[in-house]
Protein backbone atom coordinates (compact mmCIF):
# COMPACT_ATOMS: atom_id res chain seq x y z
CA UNK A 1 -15.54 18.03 24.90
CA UNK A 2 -11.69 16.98 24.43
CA UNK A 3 -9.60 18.10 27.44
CA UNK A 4 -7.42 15.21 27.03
CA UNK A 5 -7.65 13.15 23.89
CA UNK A 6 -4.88 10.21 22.92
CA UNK A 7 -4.03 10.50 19.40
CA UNK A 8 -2.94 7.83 17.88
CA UNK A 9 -0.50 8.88 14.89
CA UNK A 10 1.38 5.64 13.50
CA UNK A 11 0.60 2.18 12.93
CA UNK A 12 3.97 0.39 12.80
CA UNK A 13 5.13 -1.41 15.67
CA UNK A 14 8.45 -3.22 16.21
CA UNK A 15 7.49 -7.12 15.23
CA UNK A 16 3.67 -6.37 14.72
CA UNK A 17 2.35 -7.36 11.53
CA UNK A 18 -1.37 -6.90 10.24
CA UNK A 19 -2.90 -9.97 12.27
CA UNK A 20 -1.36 -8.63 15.33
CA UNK A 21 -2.04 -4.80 14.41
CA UNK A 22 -5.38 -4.36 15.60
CA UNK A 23 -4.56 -5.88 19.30
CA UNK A 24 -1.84 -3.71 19.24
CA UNK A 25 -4.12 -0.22 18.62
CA UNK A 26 -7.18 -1.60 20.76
CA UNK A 27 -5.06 -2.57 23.59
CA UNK A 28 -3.53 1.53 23.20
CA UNK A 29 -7.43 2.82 23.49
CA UNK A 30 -8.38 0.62 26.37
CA UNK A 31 -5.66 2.41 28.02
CA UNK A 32 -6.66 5.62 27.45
CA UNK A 33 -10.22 4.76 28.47
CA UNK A 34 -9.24 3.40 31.76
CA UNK A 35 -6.80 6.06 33.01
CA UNK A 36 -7.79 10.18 32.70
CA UNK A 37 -8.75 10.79 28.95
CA UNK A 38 -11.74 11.85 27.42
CA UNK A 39 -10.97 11.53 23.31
CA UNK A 40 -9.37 8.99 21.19
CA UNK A 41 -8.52 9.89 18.24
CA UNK A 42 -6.66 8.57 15.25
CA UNK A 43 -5.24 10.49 12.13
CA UNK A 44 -7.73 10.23 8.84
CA UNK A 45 -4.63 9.44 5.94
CA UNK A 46 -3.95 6.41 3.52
CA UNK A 47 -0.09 7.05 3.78
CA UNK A 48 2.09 7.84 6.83
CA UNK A 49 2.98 11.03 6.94
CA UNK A 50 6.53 12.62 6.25
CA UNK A 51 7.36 13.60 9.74
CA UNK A 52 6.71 10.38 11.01
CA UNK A 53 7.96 7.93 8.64
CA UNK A 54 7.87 6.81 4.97
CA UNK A 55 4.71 6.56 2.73
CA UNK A 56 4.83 3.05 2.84
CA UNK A 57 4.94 2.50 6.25
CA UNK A 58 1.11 0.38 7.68
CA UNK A 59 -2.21 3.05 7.82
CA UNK A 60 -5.56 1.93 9.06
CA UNK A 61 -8.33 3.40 7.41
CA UNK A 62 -9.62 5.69 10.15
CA UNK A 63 -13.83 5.02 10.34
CA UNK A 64 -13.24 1.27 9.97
CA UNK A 65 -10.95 1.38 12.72
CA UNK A 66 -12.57 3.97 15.06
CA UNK A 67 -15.97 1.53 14.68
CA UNK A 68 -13.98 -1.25 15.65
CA UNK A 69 -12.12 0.94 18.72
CA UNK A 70 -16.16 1.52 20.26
CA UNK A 71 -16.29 -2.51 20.52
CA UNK A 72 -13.21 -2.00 22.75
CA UNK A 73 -13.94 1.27 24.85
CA UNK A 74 -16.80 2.50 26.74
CA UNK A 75 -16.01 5.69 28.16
CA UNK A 76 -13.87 8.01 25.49
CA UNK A 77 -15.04 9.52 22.67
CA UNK A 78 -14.14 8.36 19.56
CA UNK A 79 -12.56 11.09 15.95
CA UNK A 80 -10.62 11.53 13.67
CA UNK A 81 -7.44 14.28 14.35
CA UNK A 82 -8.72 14.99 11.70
CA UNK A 83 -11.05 13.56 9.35
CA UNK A 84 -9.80 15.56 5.42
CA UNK A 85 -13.21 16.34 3.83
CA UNK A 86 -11.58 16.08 0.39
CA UNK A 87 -11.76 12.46 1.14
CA UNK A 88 -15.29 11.95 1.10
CA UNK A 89 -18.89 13.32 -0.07
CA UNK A 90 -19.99 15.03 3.26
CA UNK A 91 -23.41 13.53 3.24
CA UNK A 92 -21.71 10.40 3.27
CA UNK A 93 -19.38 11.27 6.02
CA UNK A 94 -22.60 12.41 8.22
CA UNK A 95 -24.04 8.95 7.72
CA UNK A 96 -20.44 7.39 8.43
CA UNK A 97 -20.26 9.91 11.46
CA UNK A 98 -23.47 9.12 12.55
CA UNK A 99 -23.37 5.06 12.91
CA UNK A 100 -19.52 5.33 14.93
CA UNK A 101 -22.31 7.26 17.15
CA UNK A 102 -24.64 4.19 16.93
CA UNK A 103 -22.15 1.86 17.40
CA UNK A 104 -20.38 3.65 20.50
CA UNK A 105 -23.89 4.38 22.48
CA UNK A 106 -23.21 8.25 21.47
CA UNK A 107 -19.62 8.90 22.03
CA UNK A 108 -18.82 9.93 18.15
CA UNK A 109 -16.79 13.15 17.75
CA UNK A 110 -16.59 14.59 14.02
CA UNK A 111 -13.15 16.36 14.00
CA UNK A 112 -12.56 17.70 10.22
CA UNK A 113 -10.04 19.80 8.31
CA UNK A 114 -9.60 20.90 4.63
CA UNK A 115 -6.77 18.04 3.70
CA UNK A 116 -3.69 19.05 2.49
CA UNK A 117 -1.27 15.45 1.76
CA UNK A 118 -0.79 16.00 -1.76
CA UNK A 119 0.98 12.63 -2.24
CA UNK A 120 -1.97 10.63 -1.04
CA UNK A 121 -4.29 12.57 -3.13
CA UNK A 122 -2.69 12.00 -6.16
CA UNK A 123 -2.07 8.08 -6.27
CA UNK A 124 -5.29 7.34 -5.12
CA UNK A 125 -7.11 9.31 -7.78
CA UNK A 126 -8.24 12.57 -5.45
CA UNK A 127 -8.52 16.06 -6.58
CA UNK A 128 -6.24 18.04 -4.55
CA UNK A 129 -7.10 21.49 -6.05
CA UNK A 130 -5.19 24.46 -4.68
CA UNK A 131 -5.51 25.99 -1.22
CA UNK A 132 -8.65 27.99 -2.11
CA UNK A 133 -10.48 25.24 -3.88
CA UNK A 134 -10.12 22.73 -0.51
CA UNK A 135 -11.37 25.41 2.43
CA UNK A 136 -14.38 26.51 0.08
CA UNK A 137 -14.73 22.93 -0.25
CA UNK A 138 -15.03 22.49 3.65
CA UNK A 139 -17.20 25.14 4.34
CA UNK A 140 -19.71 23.83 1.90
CA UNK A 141 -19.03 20.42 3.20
CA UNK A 142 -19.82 21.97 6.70
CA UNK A 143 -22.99 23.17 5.76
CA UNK A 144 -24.31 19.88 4.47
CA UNK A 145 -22.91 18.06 7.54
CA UNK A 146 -23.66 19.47 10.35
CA UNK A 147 -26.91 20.12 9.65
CA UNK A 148 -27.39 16.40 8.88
CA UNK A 149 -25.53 15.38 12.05
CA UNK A 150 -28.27 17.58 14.04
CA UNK A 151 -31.34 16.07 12.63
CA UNK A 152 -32.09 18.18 9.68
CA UNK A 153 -32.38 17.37 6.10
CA UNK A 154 -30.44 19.98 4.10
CA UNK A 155 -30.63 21.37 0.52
CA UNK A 156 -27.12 23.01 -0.98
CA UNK A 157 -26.95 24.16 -4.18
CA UNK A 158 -23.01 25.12 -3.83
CA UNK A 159 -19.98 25.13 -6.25
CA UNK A 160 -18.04 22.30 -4.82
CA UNK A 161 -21.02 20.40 -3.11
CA UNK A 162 -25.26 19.28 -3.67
CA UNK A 163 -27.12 17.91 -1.48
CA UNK A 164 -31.06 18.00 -1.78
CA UNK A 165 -33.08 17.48 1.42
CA UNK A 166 -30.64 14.46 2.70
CA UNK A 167 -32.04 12.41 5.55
CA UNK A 168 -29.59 10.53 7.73
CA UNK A 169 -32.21 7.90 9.45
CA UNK A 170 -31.82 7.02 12.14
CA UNK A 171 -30.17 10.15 13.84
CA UNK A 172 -27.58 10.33 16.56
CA UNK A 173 -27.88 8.66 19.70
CA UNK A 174 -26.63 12.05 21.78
CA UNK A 175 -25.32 15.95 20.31
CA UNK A 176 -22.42 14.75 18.18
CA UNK A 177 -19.80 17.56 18.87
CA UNK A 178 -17.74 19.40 15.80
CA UNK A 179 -13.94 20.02 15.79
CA UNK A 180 -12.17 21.71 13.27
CA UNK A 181 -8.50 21.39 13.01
CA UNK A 182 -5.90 23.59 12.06
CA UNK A 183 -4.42 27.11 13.31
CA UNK A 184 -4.84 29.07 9.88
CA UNK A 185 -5.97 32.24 11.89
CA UNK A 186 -7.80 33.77 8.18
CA UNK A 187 -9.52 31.28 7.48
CA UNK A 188 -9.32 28.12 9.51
CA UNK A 189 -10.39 29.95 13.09
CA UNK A 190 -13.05 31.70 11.40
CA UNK A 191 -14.93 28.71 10.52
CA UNK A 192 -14.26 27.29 13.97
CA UNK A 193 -16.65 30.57 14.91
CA UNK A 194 -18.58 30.19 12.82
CA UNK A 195 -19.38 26.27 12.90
CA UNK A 196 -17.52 24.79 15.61
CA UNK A 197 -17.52 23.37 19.09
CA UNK A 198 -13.51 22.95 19.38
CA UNK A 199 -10.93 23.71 18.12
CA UNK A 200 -7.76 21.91 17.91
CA UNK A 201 -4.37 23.83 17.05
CA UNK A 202 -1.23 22.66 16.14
CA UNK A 203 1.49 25.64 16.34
CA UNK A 204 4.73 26.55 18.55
CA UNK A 205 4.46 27.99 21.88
CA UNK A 206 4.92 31.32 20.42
CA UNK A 207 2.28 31.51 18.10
CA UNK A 208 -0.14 30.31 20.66
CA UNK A 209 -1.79 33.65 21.56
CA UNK A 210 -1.95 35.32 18.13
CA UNK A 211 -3.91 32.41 17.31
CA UNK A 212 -6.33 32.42 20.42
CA UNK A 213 -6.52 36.18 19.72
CA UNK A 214 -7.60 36.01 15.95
CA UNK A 215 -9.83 32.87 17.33
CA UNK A 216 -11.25 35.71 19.73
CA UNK A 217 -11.49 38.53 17.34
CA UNK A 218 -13.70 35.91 15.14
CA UNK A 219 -16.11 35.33 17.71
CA UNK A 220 -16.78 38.77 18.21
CA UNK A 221 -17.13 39.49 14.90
CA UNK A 222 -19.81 36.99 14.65
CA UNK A 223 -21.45 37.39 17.65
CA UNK A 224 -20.38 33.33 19.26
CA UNK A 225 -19.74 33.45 23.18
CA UNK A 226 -15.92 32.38 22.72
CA UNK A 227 -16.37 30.35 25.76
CA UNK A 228 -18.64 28.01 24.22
CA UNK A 229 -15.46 26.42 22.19
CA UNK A 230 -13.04 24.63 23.56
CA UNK A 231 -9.53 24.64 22.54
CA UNK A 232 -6.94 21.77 22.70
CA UNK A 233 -3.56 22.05 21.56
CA UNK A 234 -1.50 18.96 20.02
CA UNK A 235 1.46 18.52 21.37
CA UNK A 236 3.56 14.99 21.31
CA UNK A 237 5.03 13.42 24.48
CA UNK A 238 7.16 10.38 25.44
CA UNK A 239 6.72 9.02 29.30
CA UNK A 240 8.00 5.73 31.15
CA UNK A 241 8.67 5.45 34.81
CA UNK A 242 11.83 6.63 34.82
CA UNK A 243 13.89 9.52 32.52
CA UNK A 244 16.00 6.86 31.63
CA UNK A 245 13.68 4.70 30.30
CA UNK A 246 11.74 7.70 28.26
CA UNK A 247 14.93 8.28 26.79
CA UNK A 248 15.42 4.76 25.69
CA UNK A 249 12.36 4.68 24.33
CA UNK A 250 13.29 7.44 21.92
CA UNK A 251 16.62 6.12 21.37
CA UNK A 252 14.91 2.94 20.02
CA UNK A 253 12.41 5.27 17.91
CA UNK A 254 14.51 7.28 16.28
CA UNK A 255 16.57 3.81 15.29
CA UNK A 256 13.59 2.41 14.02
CA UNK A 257 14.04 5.63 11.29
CA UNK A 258 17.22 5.57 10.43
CA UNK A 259 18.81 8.37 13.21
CA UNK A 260 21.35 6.96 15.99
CA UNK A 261 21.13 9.74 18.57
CA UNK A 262 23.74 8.21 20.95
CA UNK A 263 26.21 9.43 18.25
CA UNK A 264 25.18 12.98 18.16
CA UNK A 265 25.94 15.88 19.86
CA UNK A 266 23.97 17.44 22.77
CA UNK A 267 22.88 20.14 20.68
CA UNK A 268 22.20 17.99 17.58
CA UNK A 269 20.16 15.36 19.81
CA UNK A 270 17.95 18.42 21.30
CA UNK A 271 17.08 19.59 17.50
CA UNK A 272 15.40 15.79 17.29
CA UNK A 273 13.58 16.14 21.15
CA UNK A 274 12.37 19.38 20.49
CA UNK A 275 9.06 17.99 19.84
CA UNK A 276 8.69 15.97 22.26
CA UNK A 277 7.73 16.12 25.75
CA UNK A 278 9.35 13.30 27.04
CA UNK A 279 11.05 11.86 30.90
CA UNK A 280 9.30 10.42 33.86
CA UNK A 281 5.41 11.13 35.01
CA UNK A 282 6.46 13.87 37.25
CA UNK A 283 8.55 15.84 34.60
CA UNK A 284 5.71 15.51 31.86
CA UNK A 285 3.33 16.38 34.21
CA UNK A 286 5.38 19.59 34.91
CA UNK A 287 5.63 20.45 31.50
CA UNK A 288 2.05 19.88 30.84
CA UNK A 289 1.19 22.13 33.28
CA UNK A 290 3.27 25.18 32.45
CA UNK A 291 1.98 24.95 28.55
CA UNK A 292 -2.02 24.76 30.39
CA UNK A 293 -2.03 28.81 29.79
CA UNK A 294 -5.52 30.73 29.71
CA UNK A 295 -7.40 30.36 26.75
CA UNK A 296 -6.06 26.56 26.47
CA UNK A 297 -8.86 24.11 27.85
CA UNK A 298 -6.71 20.76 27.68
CA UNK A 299 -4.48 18.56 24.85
CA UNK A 300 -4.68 15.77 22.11
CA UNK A 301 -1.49 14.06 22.89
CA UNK A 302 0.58 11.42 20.64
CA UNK A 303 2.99 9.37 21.55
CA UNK A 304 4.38 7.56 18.33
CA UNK A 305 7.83 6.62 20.03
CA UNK A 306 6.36 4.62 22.40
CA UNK A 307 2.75 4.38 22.36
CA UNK A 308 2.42 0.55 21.43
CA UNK A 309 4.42 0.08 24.62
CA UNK A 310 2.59 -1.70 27.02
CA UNK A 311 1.39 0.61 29.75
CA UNK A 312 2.59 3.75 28.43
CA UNK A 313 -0.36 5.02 27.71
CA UNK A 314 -2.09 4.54 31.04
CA UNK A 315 0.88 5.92 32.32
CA UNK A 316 0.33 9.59 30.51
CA UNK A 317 -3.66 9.35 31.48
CA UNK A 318 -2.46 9.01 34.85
CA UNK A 319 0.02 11.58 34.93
CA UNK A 320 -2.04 14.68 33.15
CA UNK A 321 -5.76 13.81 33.83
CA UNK A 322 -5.13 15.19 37.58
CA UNK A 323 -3.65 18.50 35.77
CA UNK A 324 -6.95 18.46 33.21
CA UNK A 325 -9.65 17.70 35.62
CA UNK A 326 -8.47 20.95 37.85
CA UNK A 327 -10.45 24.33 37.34
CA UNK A 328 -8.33 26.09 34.40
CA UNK A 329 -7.73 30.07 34.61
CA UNK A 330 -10.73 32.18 33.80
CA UNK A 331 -9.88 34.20 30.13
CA UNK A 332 -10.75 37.21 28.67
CA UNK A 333 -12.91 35.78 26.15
């Protein structure tokens, strides 16, 4: 299960072009597989996203490249942060889930959320629908893949989805485990109940436990041991060997977009750090450790500023995956 995962969020590196791209993300993963995580992951989108850059700016399509990423690793497992079923007929995404398991000797994760880029959906020809029509659109997808992923050959006669008795020949190499992404605590967390191994959230520190609680309340309502999911939350970091450097490296980042923080305030340059947990391995390790409350079982962690940055990635794996390994706080789950 993902304690640590590296996400990797942005595909645009200073003086990398597209024959160079692909060294640049592999050499990222071998990182990650050689120092203390457990995941790589890569976002599931055709256009960067709006808090990270412009629409235009290189995306790798993410099965392709997470196939390609097993050739390179040997340890991690391998998802998409996370795959949007809108995207694809989930019978075909079990079959596409199934041979990154092939191809990786069983380390294939499906991670999967109800989409929600309306930009991307639109110029490439994909029904967006409203908010209603995508999560009834995911839990039918759900119930068409997972069963496929576990062997079984389902029949749906839904709204949004059909499937009749689908095979997917040959079948996993191992158990491939489910994540569902997302902190909507209505809907969202319920399915992670009801369907789910993990569950990744993405929300500020205090909105944390109102989510773990609904996440809680779900189980019980539905009869799941809440200890039988575990829960990463995203958070984005920035780490070099020294504070100075870290900074640098997000000096140079926020350049590459347009924002000069060596002209700004104090105050104005903290409303652009916020995000980030960024300065040498000791401080992020420090950090790390105070957000590692109960009901947390580890992190996906991106590091767009400086992720292409050669050893910056062992670097993090190093730092945290003493922090992650330790027994975490028993919870009242």
């Amino acid at each position: 299960m993902t304690r640590l995962g590296y996400q990797i969020p942005n595909f645009t590196y200073p003086g990398v072009g597209p024959a160079g791209l692909f060294d640049a993300v592999a050499a990222q993963a071998r990182e990650a597989d050689t120092s203390g995580f457990d995941t790589v992951l890569v976002m599931d989108h055709f256009y960067q996203l709006p808090m990270l850059g412009e629409p235009d700016q290189y995306m790798l399509e993410c099965y392709s490249l997470l196939s390609a990423l097993a050739r390179e690793t040997s340890t991690v497992r391998l998802s998409a942060l996370v795959t949007g079923n809108t995207y694809r007929n989930p019978a075909v995404l079990a079959k596409t889930v199934t041979t990154l398991d092939i191809v990786s000797g069983g380390r294939a994760q499906l991670g999967i959320g109800a989409g929600w880029f309306e930009l991307e959906h639109d110029a490439f020809g994909i029904e967006f629908g409203t908010f209603t029509d995508r999560f009834e659109k995911l839990e039918e997808a759900l119930q068409i893949v997972i069963p496929m992923l576990r062997g079984e050959r389902p029949t749906l006669n839904g709204e949004r989805y059909t499937a009749r008795d689908a095979m997917n020949e040959p079948p996993a190499v191992a158990r491939i485990p489910v994540m569902i992404g997302g902190g909507g605590e209505r809907k969202t967390l319920r399915m992670v109940a009801q369907y789910a191994d993990e569950s990744n959230i993405i929300c500020p520190p205090a909105d944390l436990q109102r989510k773990l609680d609904a996440l809680a309340e779900h189980c019980d309502r539905l009869g799941r041991n809440r200890s039988d999911i575990t829960v990463s939350w995203q958070k984005t970091a920035c780490i070099a060997p020294t504070v100075e450097e870290a900074k640098a490296d997000l000096v140079a980042y926020f350049g590459r977009r347009g924002l000069d923080l060596t002209s700004m305030s104090d105050d104005e340059q903290a409303v652009w750090l916020a995000n980030f947990v960024w300065g040498d391995p000791d401080t992020v390790a420090e950090k790390f450790a105070e957000m590692l409350v109960p009901g947390i079982d580890g992190f996906t962690v991106n590091m767009p500023a400086n992720g292409h940055v050669e050893g910056r990635v062992a670097l993090l794996g190093d730092a945290l995956g003493p922090l992650i390994r330790q027994p975490t706080a028993s919870v009242n789950r």
